[in-house]
PDB file of N, CA and C in Angstrom:
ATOM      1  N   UNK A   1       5.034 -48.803  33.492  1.00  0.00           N
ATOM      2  CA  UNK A   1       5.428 -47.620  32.772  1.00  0.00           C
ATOM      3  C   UNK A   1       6.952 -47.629  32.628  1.00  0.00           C
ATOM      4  N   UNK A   2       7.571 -47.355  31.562  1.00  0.00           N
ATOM      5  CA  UNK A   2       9.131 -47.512  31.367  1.00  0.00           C
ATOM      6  C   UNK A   2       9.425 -46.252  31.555  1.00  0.00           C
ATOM      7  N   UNK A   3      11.084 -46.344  31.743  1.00  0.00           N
ATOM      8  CA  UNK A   3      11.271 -44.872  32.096  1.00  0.00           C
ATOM      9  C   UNK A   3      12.077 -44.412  30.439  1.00  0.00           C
ATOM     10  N   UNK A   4      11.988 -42.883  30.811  1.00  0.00           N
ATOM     11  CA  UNK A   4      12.904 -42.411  29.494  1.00  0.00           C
ATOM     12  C   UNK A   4      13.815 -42.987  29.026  1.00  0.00           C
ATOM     13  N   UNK A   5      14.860 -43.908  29.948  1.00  0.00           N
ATOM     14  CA  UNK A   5      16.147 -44.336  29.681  1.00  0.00           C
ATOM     15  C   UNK A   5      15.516 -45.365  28.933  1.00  0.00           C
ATOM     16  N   UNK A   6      14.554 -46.378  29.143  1.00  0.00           N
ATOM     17  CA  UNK A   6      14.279 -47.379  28.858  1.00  0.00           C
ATOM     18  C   UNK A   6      13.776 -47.206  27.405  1.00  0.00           C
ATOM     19  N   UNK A   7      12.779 -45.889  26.920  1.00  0.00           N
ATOM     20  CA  UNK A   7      12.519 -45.740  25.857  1.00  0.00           C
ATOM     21  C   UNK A   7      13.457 -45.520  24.687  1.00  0.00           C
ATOM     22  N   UNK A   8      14.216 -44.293  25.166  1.00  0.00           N
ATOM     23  CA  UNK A   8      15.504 -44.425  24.242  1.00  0.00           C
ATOM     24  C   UNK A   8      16.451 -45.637  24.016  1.00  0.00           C
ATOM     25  N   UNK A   9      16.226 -46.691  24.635  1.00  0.00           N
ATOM     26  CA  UNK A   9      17.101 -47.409  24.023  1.00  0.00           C
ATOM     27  C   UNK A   9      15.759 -48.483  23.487  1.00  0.00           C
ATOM     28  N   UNK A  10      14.886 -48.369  23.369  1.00  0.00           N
ATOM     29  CA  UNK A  10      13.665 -49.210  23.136  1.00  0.00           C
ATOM     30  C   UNK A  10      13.912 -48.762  21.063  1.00  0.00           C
ATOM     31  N   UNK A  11      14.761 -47.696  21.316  1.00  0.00           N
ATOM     32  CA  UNK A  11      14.619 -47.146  19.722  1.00  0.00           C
ATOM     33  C   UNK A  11      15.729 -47.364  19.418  1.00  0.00           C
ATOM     34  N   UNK A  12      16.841 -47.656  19.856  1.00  0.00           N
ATOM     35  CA  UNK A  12      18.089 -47.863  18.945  1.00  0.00           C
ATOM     36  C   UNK A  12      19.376 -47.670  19.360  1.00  0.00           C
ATOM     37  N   UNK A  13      18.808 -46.942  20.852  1.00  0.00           N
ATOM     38  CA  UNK A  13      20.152 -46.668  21.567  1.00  0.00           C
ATOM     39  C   UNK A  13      20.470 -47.206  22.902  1.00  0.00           C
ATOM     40  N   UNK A  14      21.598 -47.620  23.302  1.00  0.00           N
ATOM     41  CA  UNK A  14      22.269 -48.530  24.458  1.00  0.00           C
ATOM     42  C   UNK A  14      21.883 -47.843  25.676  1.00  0.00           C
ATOM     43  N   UNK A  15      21.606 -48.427  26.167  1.00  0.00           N
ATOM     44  CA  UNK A  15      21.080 -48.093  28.144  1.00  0.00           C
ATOM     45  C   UNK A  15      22.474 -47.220  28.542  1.00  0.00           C
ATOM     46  N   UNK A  16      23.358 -47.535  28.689  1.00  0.00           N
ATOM     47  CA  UNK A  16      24.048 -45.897  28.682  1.00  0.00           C
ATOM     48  C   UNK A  16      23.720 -44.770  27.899  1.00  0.00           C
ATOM     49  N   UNK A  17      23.769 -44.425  27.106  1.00  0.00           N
ATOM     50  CA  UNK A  17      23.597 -43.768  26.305  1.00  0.00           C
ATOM     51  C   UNK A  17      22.016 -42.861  26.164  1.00  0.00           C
ATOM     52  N   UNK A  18      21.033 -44.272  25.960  1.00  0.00           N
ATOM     53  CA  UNK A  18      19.732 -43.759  26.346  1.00  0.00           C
ATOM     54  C   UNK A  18      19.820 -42.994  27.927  1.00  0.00           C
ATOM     55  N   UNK A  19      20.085 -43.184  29.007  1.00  0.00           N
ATOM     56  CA  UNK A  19      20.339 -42.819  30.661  1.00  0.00           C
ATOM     57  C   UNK A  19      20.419 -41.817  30.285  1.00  0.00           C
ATOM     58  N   UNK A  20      21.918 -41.376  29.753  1.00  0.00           N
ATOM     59  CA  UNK A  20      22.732 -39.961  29.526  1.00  0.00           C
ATOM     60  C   UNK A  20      21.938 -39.017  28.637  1.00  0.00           C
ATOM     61  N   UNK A  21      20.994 -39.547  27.475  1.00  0.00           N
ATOM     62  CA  UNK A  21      20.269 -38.311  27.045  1.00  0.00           C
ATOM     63  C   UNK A  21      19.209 -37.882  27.672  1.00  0.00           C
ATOM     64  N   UNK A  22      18.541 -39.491  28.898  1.00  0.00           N
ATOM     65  CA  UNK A  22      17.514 -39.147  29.416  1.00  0.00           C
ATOM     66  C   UNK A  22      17.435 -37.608  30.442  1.00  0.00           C
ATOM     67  N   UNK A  23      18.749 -38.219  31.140  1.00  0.00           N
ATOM     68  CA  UNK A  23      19.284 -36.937  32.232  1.00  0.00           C
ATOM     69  C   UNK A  23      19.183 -35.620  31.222  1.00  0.00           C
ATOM     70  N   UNK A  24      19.884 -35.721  30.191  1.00  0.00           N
ATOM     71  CA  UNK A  24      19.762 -34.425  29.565  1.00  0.00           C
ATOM     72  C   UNK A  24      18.990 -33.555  29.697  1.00  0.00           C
ATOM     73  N   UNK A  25      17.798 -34.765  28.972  1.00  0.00           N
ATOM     74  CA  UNK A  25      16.729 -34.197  28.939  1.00  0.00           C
ATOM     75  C   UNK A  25      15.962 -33.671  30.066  1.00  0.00           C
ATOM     76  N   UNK A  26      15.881 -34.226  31.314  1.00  0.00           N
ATOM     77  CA  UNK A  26      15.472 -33.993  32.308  1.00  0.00           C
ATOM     78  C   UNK A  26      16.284 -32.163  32.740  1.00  0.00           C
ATOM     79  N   UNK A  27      17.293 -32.638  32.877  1.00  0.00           N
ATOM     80  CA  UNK A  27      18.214 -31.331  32.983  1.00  0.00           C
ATOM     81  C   UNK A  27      17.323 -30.194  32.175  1.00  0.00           C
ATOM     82  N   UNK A  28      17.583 -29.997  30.975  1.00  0.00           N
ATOM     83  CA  UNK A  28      17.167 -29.096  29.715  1.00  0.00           C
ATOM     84  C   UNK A  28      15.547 -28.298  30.656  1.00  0.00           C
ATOM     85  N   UNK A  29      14.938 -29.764  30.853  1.00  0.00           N
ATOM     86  CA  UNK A  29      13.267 -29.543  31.640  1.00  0.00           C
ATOM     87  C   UNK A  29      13.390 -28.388  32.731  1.00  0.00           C
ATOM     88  N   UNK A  30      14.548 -28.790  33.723  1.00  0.00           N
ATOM     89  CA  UNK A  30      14.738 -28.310  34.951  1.00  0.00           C
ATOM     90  C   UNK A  30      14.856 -26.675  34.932  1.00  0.00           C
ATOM     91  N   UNK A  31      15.968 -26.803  33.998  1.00  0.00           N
ATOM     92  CA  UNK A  31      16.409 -25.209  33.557  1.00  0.00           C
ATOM     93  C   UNK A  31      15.439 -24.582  33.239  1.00  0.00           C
ATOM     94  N   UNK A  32      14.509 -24.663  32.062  1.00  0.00           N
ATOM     95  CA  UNK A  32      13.841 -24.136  31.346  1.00  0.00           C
ATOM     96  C   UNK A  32      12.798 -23.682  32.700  1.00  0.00           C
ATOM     97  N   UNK A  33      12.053 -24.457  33.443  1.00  0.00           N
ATOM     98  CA  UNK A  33      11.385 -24.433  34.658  1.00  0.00           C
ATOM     99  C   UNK A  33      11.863 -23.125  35.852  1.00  0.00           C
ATOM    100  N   UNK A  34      13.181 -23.294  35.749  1.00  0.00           N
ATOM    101  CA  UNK A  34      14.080 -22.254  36.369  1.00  0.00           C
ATOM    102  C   UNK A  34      13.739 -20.702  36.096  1.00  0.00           C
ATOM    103  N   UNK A  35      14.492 -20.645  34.752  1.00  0.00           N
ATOM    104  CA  UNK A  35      14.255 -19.435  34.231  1.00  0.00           C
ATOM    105  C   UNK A  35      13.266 -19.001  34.229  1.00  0.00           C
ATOM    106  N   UNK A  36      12.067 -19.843  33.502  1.00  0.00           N
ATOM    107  CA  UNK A  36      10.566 -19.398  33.641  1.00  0.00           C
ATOM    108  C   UNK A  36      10.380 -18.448  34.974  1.00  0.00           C
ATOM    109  N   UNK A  37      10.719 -19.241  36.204  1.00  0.00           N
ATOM    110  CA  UNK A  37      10.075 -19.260  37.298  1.00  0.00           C
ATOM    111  C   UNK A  37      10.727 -17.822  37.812  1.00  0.00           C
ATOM    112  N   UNK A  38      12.027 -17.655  37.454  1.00  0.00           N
ATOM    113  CA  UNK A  38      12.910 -16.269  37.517  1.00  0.00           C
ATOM    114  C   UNK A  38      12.595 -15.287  37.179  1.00  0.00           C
ATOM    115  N   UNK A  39      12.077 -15.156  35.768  1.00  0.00           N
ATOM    116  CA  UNK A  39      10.993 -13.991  35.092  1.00  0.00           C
ATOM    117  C   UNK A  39      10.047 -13.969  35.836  1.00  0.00           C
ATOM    118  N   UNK A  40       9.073 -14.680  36.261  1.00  0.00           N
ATOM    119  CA  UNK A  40       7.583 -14.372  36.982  1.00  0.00           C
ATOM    120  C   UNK A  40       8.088 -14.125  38.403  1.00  0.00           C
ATOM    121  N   UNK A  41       9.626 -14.264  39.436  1.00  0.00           N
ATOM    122  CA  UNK A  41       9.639 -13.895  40.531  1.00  0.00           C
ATOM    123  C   UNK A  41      10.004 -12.413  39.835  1.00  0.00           C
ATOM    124  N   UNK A  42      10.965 -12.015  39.106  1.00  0.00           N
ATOM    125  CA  UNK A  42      11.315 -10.638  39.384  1.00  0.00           C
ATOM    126  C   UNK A  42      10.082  -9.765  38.690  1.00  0.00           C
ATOM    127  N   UNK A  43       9.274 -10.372  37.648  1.00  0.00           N
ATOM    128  CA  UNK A  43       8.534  -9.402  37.619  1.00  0.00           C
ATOM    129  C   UNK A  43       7.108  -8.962  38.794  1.00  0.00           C
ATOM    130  N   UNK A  44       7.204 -10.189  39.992  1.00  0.00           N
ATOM    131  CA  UNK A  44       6.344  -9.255  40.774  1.00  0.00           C
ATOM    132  C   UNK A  44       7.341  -8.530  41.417  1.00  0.00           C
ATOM    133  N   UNK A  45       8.722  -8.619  42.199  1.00  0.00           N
ATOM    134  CA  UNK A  45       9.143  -7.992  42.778  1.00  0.00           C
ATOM    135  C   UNK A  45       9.386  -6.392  41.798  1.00  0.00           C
ATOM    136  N   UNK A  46       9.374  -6.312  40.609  1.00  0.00           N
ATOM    137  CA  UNK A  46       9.722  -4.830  40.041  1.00  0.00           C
ATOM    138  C   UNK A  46       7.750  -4.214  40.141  1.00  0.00           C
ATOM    139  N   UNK A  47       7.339  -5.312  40.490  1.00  0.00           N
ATOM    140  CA  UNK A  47       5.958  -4.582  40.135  1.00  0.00           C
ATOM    141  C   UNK A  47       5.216  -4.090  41.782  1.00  0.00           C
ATOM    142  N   UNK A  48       6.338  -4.913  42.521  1.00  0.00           N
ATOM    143  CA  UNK A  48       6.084  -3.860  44.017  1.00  0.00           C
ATOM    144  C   UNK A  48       6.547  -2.983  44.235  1.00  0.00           C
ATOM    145  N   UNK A  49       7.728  -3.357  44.084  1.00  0.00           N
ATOM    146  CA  UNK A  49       8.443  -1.501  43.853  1.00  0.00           C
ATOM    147  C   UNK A  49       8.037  -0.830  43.106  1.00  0.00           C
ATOM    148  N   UNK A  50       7.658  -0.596  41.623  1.00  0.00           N
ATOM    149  CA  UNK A  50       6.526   0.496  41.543  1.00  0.00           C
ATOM    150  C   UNK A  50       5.270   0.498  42.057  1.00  0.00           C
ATOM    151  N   UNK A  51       4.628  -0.196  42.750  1.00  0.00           N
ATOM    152  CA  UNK A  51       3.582   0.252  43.608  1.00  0.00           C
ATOM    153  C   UNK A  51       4.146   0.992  44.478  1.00  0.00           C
ATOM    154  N   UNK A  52       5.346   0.540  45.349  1.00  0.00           N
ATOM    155  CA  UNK A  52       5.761   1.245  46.567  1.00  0.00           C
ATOM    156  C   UNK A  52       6.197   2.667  46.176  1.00  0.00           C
ATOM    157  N   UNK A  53       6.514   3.001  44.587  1.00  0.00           N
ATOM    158  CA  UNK A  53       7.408   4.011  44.375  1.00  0.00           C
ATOM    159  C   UNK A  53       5.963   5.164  44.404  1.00  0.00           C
ATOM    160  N   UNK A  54       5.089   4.993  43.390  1.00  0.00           N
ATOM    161  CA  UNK A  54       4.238   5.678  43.130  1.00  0.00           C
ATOM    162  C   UNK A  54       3.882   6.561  44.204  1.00  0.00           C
ATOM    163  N   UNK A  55       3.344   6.481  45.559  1.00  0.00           N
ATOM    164  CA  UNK A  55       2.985   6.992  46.668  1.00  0.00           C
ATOM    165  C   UNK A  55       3.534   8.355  46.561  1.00  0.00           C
ATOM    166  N   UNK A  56       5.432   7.585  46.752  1.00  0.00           N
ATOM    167  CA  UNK A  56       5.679   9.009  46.748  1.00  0.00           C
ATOM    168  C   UNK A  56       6.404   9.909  45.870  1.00  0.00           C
ATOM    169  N   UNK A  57       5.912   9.161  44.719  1.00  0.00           N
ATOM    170  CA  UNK A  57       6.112  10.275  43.258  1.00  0.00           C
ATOM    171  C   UNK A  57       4.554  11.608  43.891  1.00  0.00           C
ATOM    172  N   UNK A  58       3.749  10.646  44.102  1.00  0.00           N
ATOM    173  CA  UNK A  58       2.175  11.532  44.264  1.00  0.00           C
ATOM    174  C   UNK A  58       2.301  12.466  45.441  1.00  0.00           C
ATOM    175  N   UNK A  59       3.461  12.355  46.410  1.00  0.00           N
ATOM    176  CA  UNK A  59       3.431  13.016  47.512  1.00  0.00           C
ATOM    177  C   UNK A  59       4.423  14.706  47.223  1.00  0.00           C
ATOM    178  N   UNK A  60       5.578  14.069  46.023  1.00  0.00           N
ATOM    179  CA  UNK A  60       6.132  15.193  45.562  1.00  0.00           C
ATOM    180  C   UNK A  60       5.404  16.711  44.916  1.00  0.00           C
ATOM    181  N   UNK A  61       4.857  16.421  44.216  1.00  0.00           N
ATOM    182  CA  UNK A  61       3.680  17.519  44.070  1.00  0.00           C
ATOM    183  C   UNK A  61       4.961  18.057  42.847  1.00  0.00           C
ATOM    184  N   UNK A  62       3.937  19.837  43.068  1.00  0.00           N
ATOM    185  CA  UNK A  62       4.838  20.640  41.921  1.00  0.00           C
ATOM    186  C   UNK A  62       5.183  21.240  42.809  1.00  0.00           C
ATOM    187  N   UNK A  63       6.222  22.468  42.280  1.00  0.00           N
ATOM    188  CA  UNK A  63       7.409  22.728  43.054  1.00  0.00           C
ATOM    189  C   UNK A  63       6.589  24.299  43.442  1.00  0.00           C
ATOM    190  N   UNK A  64       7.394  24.578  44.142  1.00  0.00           N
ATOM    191  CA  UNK A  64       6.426  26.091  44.924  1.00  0.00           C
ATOM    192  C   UNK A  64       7.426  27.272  44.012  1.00  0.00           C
ATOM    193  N   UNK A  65       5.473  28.302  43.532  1.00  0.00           N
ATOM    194  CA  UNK A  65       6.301  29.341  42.727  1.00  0.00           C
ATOM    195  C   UNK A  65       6.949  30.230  43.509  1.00  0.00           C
ATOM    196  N   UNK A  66       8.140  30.698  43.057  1.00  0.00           N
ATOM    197  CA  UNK A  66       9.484  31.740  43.547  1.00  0.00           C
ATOM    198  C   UNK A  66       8.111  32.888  43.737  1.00  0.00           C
ATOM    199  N   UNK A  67       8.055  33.606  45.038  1.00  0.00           N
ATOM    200  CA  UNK A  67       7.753  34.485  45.554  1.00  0.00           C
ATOM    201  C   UNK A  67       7.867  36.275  45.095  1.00  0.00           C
ATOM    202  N   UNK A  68       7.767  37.316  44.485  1.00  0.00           N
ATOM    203  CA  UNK A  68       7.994  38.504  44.033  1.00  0.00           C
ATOM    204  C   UNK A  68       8.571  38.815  44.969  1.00  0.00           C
ATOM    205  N   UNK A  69       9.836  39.823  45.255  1.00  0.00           N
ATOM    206  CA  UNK A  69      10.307  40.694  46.100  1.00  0.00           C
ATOM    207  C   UNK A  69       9.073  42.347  46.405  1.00  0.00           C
ATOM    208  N   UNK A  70       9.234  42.368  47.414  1.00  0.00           N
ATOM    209  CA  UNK A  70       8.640  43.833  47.969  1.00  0.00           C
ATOM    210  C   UNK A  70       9.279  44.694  47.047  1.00  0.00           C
ATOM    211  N   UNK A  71       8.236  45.486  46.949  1.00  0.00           N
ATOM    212  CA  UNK A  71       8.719  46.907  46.428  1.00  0.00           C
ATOM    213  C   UNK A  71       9.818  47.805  46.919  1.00  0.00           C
ATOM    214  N   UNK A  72       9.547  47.673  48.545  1.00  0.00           N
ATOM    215  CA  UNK A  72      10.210  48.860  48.931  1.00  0.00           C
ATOM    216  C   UNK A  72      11.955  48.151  48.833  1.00  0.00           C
ATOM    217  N   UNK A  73      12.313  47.096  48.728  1.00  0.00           N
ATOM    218  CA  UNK A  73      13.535  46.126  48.832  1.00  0.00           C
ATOM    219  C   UNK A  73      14.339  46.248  47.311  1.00  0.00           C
ATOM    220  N   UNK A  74      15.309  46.922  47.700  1.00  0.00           N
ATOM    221  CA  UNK A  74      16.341  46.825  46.321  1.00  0.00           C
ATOM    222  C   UNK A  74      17.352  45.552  46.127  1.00  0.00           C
ATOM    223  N   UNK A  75      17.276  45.071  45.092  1.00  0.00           N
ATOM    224  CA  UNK A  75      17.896  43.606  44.687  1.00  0.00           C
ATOM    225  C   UNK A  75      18.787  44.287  43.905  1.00  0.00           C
ATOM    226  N   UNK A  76      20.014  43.997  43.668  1.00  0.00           N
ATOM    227  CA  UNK A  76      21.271  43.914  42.588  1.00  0.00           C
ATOM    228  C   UNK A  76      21.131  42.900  41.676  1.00  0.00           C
ATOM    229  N   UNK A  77      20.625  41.500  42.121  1.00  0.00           N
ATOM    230  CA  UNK A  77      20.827  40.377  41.248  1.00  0.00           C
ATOM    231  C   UNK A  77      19.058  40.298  41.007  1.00  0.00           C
ATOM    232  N   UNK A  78      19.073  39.810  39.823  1.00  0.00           N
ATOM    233  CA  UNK A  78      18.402  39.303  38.843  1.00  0.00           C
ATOM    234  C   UNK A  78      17.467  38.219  39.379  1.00  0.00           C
ATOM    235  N   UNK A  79      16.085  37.783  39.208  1.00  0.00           N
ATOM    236  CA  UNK A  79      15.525  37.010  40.274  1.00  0.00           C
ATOM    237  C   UNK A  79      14.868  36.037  38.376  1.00  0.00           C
ATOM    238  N   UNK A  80      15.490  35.043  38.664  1.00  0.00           N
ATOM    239  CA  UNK A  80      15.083  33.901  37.497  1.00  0.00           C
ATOM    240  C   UNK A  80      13.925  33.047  37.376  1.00  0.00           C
ATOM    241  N   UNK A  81      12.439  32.839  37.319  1.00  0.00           N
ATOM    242  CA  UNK A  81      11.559  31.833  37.367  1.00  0.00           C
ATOM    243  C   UNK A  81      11.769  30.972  36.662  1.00  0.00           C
ATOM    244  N   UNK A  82      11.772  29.960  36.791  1.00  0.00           N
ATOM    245  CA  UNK A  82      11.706  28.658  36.058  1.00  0.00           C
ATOM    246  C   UNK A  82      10.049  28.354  35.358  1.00  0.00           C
TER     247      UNK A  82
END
């Protein structure tokens, strides 16, 4: 089996030359392999943290309604519900 270097120059180009695009190419492979592999790590890690987050979005609930004042109790200020 010949190697890349050997093919590229099997076509027209000098064993230096063929070497140096072989590496390239190899390189180009490596990267591409990289990145790939970068996207599929961070997207499980963002996809544990929203598992982990969810819990306690579900634990927050809704917020507790503001209470009426007693009758017999005089307020000055203004009591606002949201």
């Amino acid at each position: 089996m010949l190697s890349e270097g050997h093919r590229r120059a099997e076509r027209g180009a000098d064993v230096v030359s063929a070497e140096g695009q072989a590496l390239a190419s190899l390189y180009d492979m490596v990267q591409r392999e990289a990145l790939s592999l970068s996207f599929i790590d961070n997207f499980w890690r963002l996809a544990w943290i929203f598992a982990a987050v969810v819990p306690f979005v579900l634990f927050l609930g809704r917020r507790p309604r503001v209470a009426e004042a007693p009758a017999d109790v005089e307020r000055s200020a203004a009591i606002v519900e949201v």
